[in-house]
N, C-alpha and C. Protein backbone atom coordinates (compact mmCIF):
# COMPACT_ATOMS: atom_id res chain seq x y z
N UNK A 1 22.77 8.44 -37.49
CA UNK A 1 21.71 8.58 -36.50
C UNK A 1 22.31 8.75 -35.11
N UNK A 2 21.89 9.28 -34.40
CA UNK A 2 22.19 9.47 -32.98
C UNK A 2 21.97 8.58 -31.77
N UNK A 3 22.57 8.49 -30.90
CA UNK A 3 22.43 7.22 -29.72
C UNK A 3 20.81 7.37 -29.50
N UNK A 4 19.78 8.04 -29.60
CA UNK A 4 18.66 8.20 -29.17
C UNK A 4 18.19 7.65 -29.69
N UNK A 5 18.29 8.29 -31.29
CA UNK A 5 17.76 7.08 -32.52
C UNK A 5 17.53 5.82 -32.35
N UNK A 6 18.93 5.13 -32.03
CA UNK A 6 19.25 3.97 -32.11
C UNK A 6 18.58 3.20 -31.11
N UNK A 7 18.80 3.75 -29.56
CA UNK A 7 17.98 3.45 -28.59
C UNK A 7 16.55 3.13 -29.17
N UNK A 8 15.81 4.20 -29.20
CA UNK A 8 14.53 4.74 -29.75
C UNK A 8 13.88 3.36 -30.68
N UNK A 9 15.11 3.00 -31.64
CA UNK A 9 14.11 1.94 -33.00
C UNK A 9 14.99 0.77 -32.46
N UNK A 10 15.46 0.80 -31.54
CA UNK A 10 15.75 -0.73 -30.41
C UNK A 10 14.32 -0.95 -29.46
N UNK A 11 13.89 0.02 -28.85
CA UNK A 11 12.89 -0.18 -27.86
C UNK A 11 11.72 -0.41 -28.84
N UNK A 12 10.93 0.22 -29.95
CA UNK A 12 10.29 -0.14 -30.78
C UNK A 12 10.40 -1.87 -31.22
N UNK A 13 11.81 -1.92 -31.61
CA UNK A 13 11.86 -3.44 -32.23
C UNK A 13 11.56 -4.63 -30.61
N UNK A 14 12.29 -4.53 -29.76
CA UNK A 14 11.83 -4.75 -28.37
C UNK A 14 10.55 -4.60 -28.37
N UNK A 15 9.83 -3.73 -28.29
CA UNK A 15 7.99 -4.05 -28.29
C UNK A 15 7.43 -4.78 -29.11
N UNK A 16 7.74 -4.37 -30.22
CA UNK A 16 7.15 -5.90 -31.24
C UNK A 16 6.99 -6.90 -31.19
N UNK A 17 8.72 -7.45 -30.99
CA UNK A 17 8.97 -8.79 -30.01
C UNK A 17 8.14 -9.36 -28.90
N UNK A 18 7.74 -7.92 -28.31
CA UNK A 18 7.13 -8.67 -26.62
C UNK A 18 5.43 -8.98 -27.33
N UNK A 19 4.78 -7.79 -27.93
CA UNK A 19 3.69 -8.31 -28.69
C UNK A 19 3.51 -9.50 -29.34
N UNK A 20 4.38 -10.09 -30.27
CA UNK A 20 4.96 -11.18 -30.90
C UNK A 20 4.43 -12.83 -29.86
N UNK A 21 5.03 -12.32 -28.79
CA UNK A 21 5.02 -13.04 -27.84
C UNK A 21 3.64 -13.07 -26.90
N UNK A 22 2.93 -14.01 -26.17
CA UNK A 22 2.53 -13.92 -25.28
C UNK A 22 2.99 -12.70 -24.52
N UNK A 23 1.74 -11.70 -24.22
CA UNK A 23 2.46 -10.43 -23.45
C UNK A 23 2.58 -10.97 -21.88
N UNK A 24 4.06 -10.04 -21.78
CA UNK A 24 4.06 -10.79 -20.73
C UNK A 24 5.08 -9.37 -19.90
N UNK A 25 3.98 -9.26 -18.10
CA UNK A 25 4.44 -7.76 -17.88
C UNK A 25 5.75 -7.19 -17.59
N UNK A 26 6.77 -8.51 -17.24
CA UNK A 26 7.92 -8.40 -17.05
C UNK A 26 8.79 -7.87 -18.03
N UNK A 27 8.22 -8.31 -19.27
CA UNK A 27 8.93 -7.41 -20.49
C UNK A 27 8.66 -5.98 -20.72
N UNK A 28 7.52 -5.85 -20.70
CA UNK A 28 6.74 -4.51 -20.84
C UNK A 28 7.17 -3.76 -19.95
N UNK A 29 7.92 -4.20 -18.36
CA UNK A 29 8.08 -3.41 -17.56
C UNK A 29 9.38 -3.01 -17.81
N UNK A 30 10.47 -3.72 -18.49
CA UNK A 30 11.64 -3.50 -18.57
C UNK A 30 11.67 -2.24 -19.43
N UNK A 31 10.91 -2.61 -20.83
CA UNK A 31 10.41 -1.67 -21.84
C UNK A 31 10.30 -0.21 -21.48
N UNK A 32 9.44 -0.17 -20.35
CA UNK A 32 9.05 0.99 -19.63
C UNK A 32 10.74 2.00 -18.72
N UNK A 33 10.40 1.03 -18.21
CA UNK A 33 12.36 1.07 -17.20
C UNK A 33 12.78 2.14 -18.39
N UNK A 34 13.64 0.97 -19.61
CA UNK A 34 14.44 1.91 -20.77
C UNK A 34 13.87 2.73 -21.38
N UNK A 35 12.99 3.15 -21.67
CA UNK A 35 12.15 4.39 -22.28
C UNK A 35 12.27 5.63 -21.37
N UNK A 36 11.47 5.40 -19.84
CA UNK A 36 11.65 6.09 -19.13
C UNK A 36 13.26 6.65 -18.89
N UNK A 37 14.29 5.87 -18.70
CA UNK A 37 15.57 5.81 -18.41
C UNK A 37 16.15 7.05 -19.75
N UNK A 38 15.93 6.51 -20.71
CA UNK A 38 16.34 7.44 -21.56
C UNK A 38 15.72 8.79 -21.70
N UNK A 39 14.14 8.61 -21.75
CA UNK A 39 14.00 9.96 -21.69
C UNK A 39 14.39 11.03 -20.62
N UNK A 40 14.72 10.70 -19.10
CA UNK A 40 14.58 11.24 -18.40
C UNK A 40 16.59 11.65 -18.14
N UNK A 41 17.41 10.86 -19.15
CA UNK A 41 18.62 10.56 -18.75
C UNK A 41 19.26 11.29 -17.74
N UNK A 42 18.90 10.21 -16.88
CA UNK A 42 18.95 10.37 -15.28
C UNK A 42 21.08 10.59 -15.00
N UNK A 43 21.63 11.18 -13.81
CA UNK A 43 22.86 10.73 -13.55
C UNK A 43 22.49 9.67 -12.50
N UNK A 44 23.62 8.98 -12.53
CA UNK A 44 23.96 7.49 -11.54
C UNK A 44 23.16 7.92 -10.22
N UNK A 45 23.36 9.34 -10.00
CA UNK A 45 22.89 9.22 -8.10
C UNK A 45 21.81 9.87 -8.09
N UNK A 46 21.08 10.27 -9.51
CA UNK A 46 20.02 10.86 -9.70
C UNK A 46 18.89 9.48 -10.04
N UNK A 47 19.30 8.34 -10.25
CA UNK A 47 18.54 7.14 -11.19
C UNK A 47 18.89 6.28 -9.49
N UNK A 48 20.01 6.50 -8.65
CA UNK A 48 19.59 5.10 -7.34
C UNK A 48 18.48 5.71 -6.33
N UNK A 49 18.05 7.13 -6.74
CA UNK A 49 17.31 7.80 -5.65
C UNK A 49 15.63 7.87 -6.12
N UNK A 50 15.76 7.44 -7.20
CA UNK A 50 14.55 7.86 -8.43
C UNK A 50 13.91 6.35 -8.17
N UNK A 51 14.85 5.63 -8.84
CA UNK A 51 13.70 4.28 -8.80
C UNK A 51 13.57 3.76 -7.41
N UNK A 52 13.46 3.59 -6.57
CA UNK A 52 12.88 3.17 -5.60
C UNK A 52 11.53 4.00 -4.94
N UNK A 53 11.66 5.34 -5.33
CA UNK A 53 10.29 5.93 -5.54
C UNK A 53 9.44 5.48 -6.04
N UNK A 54 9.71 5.48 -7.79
CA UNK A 54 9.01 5.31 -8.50
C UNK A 54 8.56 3.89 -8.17
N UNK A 55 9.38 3.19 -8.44
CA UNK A 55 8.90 1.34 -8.11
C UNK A 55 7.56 1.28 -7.27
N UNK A 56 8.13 2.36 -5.90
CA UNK A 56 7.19 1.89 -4.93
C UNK A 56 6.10 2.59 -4.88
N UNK A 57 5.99 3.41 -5.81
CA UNK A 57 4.75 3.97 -6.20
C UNK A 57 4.18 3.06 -7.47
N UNK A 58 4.46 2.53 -8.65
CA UNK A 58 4.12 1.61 -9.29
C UNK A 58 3.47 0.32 -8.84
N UNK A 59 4.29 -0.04 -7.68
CA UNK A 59 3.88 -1.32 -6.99
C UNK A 59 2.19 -0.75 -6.26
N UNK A 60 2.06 0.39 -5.45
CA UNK A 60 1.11 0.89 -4.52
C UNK A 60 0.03 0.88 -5.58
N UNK A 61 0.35 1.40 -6.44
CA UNK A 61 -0.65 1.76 -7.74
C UNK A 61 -1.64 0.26 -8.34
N UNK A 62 -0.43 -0.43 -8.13
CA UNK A 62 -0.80 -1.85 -9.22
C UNK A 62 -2.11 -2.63 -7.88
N UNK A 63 -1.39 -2.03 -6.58
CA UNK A 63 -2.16 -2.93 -5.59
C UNK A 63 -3.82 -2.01 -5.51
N UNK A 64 -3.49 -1.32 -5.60
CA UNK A 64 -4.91 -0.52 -5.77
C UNK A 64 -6.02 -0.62 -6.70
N UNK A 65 -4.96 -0.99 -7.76
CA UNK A 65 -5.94 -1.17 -8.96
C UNK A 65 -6.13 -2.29 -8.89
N UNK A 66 -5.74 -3.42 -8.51
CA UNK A 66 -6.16 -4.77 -8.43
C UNK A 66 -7.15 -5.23 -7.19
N UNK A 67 -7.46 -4.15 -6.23
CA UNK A 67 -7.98 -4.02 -4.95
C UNK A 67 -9.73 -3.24 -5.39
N UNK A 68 -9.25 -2.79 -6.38
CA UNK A 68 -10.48 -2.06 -7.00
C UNK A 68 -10.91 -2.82 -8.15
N UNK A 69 -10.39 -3.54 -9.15
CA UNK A 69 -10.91 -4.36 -10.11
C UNK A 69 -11.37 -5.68 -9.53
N UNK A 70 -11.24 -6.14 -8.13
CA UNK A 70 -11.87 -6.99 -7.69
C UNK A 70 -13.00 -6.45 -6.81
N UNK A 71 -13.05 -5.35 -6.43
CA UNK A 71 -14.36 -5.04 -5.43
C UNK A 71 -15.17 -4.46 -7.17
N UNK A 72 -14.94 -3.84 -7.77
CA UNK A 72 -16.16 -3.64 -9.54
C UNK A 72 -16.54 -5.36 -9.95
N UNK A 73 -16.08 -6.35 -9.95
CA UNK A 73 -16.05 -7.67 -10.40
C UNK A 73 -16.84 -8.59 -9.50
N UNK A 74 -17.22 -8.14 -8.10
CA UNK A 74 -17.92 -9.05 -7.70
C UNK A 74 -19.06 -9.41 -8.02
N UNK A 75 -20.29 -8.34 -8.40
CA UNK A 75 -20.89 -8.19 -9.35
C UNK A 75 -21.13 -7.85 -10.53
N UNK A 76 -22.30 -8.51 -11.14
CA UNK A 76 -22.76 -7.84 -12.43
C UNK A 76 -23.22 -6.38 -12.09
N UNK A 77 -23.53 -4.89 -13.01
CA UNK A 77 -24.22 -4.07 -12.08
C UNK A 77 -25.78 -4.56 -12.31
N UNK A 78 -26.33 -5.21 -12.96
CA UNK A 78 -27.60 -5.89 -13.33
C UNK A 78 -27.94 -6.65 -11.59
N UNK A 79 -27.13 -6.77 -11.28
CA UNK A 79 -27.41 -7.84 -10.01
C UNK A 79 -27.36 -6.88 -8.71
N UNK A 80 -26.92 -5.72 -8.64
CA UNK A 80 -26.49 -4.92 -7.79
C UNK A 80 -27.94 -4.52 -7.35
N UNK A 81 -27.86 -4.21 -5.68
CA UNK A 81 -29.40 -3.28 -5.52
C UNK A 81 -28.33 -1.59 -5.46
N UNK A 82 -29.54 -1.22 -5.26
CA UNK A 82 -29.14 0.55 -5.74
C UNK A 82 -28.15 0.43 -4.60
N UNK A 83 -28.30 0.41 -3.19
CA UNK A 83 -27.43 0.62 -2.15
C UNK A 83 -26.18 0.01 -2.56
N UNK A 84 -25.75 -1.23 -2.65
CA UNK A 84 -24.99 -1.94 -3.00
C UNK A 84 -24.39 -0.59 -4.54
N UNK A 85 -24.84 -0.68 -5.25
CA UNK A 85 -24.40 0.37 -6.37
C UNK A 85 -23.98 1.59 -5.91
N UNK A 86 -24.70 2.49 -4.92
CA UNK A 86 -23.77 3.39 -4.07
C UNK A 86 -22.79 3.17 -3.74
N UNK A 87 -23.00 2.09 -2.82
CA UNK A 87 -21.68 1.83 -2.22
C UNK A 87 -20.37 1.75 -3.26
N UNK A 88 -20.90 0.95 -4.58
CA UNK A 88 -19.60 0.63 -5.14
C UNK A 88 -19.16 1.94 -5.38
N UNK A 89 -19.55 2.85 -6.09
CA UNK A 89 -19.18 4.13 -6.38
C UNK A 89 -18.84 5.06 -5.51
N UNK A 90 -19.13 5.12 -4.02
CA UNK A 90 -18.49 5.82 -3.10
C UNK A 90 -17.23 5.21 -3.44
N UNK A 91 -16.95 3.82 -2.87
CA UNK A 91 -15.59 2.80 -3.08
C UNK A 91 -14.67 3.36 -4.35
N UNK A 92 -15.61 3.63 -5.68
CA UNK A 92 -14.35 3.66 -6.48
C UNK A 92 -14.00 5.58 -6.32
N UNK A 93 -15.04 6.24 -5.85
CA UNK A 93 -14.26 7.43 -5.83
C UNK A 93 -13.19 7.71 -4.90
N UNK A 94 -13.24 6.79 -3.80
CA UNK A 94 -12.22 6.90 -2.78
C UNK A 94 -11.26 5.94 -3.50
N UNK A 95 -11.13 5.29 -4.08
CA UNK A 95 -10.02 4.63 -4.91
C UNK A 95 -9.54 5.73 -5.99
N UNK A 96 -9.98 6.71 -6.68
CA UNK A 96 -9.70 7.43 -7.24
C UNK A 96 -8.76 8.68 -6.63
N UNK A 97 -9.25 8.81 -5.42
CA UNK A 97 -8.44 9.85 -4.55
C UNK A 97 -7.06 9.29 -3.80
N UNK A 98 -7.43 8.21 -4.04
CA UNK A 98 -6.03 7.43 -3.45
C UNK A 98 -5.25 7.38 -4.30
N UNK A 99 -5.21 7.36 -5.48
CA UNK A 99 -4.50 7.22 -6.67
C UNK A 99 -4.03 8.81 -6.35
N UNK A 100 -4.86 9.84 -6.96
CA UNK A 100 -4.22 11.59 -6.78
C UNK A 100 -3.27 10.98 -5.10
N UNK A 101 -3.38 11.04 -4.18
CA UNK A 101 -2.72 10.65 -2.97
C UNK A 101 -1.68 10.35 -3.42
N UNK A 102 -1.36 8.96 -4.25
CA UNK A 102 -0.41 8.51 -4.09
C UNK A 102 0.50 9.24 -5.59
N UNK A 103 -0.15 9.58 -6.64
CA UNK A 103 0.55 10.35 -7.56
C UNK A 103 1.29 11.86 -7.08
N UNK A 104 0.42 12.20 -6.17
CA UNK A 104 1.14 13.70 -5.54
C UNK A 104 2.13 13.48 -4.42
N UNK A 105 2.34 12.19 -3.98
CA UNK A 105 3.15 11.89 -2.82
C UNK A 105 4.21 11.81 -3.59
N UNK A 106 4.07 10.81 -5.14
CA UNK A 106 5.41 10.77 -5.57
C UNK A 106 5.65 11.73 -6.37
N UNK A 107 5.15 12.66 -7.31
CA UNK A 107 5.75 13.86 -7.37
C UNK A 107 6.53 14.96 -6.47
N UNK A 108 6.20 15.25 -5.41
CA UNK A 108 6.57 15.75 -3.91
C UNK A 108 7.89 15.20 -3.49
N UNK A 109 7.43 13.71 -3.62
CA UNK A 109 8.94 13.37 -3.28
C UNK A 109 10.18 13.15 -3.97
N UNK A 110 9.70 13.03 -5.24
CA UNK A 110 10.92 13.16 -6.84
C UNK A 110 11.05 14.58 -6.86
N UNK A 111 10.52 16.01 -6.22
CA UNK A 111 10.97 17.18 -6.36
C UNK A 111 12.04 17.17 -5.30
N UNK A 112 12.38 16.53 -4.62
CA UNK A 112 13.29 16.68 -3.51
C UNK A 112 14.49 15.93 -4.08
N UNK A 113 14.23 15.12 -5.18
CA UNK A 113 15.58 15.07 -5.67
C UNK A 113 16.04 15.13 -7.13
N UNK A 114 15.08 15.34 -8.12
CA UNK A 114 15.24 15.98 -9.12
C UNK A 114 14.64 17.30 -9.34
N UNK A 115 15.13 17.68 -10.68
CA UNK A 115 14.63 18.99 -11.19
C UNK A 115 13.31 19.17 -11.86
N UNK A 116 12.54 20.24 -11.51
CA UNK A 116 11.40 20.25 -11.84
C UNK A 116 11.10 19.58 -13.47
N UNK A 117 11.91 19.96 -14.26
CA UNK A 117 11.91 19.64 -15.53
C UNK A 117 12.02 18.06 -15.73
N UNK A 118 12.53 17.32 -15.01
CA UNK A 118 12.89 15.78 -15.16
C UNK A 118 11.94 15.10 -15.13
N UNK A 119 10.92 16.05 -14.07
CA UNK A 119 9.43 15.23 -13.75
C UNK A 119 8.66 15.49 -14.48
N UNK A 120 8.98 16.81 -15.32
CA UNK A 120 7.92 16.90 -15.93
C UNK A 120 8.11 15.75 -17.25
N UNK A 121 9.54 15.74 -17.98
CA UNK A 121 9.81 14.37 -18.47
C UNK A 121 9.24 13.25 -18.47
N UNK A 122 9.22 12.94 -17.27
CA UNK A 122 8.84 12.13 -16.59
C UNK A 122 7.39 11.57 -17.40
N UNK A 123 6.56 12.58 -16.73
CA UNK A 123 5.12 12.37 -17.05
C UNK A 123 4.95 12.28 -18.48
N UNK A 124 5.67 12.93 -19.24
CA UNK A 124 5.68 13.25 -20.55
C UNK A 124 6.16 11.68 -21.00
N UNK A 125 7.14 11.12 -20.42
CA UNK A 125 7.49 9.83 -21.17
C UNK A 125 6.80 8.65 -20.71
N UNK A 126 5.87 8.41 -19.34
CA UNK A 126 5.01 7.41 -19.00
C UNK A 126 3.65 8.10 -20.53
N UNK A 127 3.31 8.70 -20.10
CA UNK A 127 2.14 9.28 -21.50
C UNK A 127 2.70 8.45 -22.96
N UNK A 128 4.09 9.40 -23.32
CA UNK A 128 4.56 8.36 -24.84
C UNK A 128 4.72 7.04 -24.77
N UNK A 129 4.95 6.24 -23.68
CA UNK A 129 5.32 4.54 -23.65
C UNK A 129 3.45 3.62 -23.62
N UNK A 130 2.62 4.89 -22.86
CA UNK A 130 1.36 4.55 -23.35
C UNK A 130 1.04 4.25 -24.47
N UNK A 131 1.26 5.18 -25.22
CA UNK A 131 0.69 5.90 -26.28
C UNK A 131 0.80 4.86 -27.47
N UNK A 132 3.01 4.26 -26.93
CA UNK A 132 3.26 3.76 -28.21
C UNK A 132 2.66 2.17 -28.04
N UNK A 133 2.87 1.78 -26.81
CA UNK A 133 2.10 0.52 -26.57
C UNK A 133 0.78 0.27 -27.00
N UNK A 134 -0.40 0.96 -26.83
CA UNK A 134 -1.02 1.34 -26.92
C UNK A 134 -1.21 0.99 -28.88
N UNK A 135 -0.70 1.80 -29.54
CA UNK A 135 -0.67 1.89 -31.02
C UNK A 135 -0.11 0.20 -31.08
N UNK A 136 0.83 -0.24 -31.04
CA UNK A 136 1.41 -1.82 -31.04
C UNK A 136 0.11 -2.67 -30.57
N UNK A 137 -0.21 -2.25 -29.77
CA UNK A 137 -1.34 -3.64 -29.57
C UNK A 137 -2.65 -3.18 -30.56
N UNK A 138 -3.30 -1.85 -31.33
CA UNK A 138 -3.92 -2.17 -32.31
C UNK A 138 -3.56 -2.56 -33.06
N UNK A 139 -2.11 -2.31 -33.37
CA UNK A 139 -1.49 -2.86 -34.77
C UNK A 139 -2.03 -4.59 -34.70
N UNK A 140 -1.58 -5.05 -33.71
CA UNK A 140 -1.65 -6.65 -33.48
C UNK A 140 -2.58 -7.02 -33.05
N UNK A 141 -3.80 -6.21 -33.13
CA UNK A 141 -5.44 -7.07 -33.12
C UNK A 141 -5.94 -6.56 -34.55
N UNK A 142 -5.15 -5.47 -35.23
CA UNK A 142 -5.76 -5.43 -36.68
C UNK A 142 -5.02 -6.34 -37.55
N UNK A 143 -3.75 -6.90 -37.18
CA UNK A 143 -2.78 -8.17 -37.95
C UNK A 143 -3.54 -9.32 -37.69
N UNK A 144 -4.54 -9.22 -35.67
CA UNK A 144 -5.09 -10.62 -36.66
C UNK A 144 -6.47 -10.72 -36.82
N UNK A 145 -6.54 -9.81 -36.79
CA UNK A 145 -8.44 -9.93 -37.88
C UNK A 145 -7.97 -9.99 -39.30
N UNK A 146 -7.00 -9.92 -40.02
CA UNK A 146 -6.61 -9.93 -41.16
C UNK A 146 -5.89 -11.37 -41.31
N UNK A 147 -5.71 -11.83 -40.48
CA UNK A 147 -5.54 -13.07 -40.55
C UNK A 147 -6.51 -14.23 -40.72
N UNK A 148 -7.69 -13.64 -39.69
CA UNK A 148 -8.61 -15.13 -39.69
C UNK A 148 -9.58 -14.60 -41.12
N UNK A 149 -9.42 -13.55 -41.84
CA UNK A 149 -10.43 -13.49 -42.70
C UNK A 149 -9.82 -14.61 -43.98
C-alpha cells in the first residue's frame, strides 16, 4: 500500500477513536489539519503561509456562526411577532453574506500564495472530511439504536 493508504486508514481509525469518545473538537480539528495536510501536500513554506490564513478564517467563521446561532435561539419562532421575524431573517441573510465575504477573502488570499489547483484541493478535501465525518457519526447513532433495542 502506499504512504496515502496508510495515512488515509490511520485518519479513518483516528475518527473512530474520536467518535468512540466523547466528541471532542480539538480532536476533530487535528483530524481535519491531517486530512487537509495530506490532501493538499503542501511544501514547508507553502503550509507556514497557508495555515494562518486558513486558521484565521476558521476561527472568523466559528465566531459568526456562534454570533448567529445565538441571535436564531433567542426565540421560539412561535413567540416571534412578524417584525421581530423580519428582522431575524434580514440578520441571517447578512450573516450569510458575511460568510461568502469571508470565504472569498480567503480564497483571494490563498491565490497569492498557492496554485490555483491546491485550492481547488482544498475545497475538495474540507467537502471529503465532511462527508467522511459525517458517514462516522451515522454509523454511531445507528450502533446505538441497535444497542438500546
Amino acid at each position: 500500500m502506499s504512504k496515502k493508504t496508510y495515512t488515509l486508514f490511520f485518519l479513518l481509525f483516528i475518527s473512530v477513536s474520536v467518535f468512540a469518545q466523547k466528541i471532542d473538537s480539538e480532536k476533530i480539528k487535528a483530524l481535519k489539519v491531517a486530512h487537509i495536510t495530506e490532501q493538499l501536500d503542501l511544501t514547508q513554506k507553502e503550509a507556514q503561509k497557508f495555515w494562518p490564513i486558513y486558521n484565521a478564517n476558521e476561527e472568523a467563521e466559528n465566531k459568526l456562526r456562534d454570533k448567529s446561532r445565538k441571535k436564531r435561539n433567542e426565540k421560539k419562532s412561535e413567540d416571534l411577532t412578524e417584525s421581530e421575524a423580519k428582522a431575524l431573517l434580514i440578520h441571517m441573510i447578512d450573516v450569510e453574506k458575511e460568510k461568502v465575504a469571508l470565504r472569498s477573502k480567503m480564497l483571494n488570499d490563498l491565490l497569492e500564495i498557492l496554485p490555483a489547483k491546491k485550492i481547488v484541493a482544498l475545497i475538495q478535501a474540507e467537502s471529503s472530511f465532511r462527508r467522511k465525518m459525517l458517514q462516522e457519526f451515522r454509523k454511531r447513532q445507528g450502533d446505538r439504536g441497535k444497542n438500546r433495542k
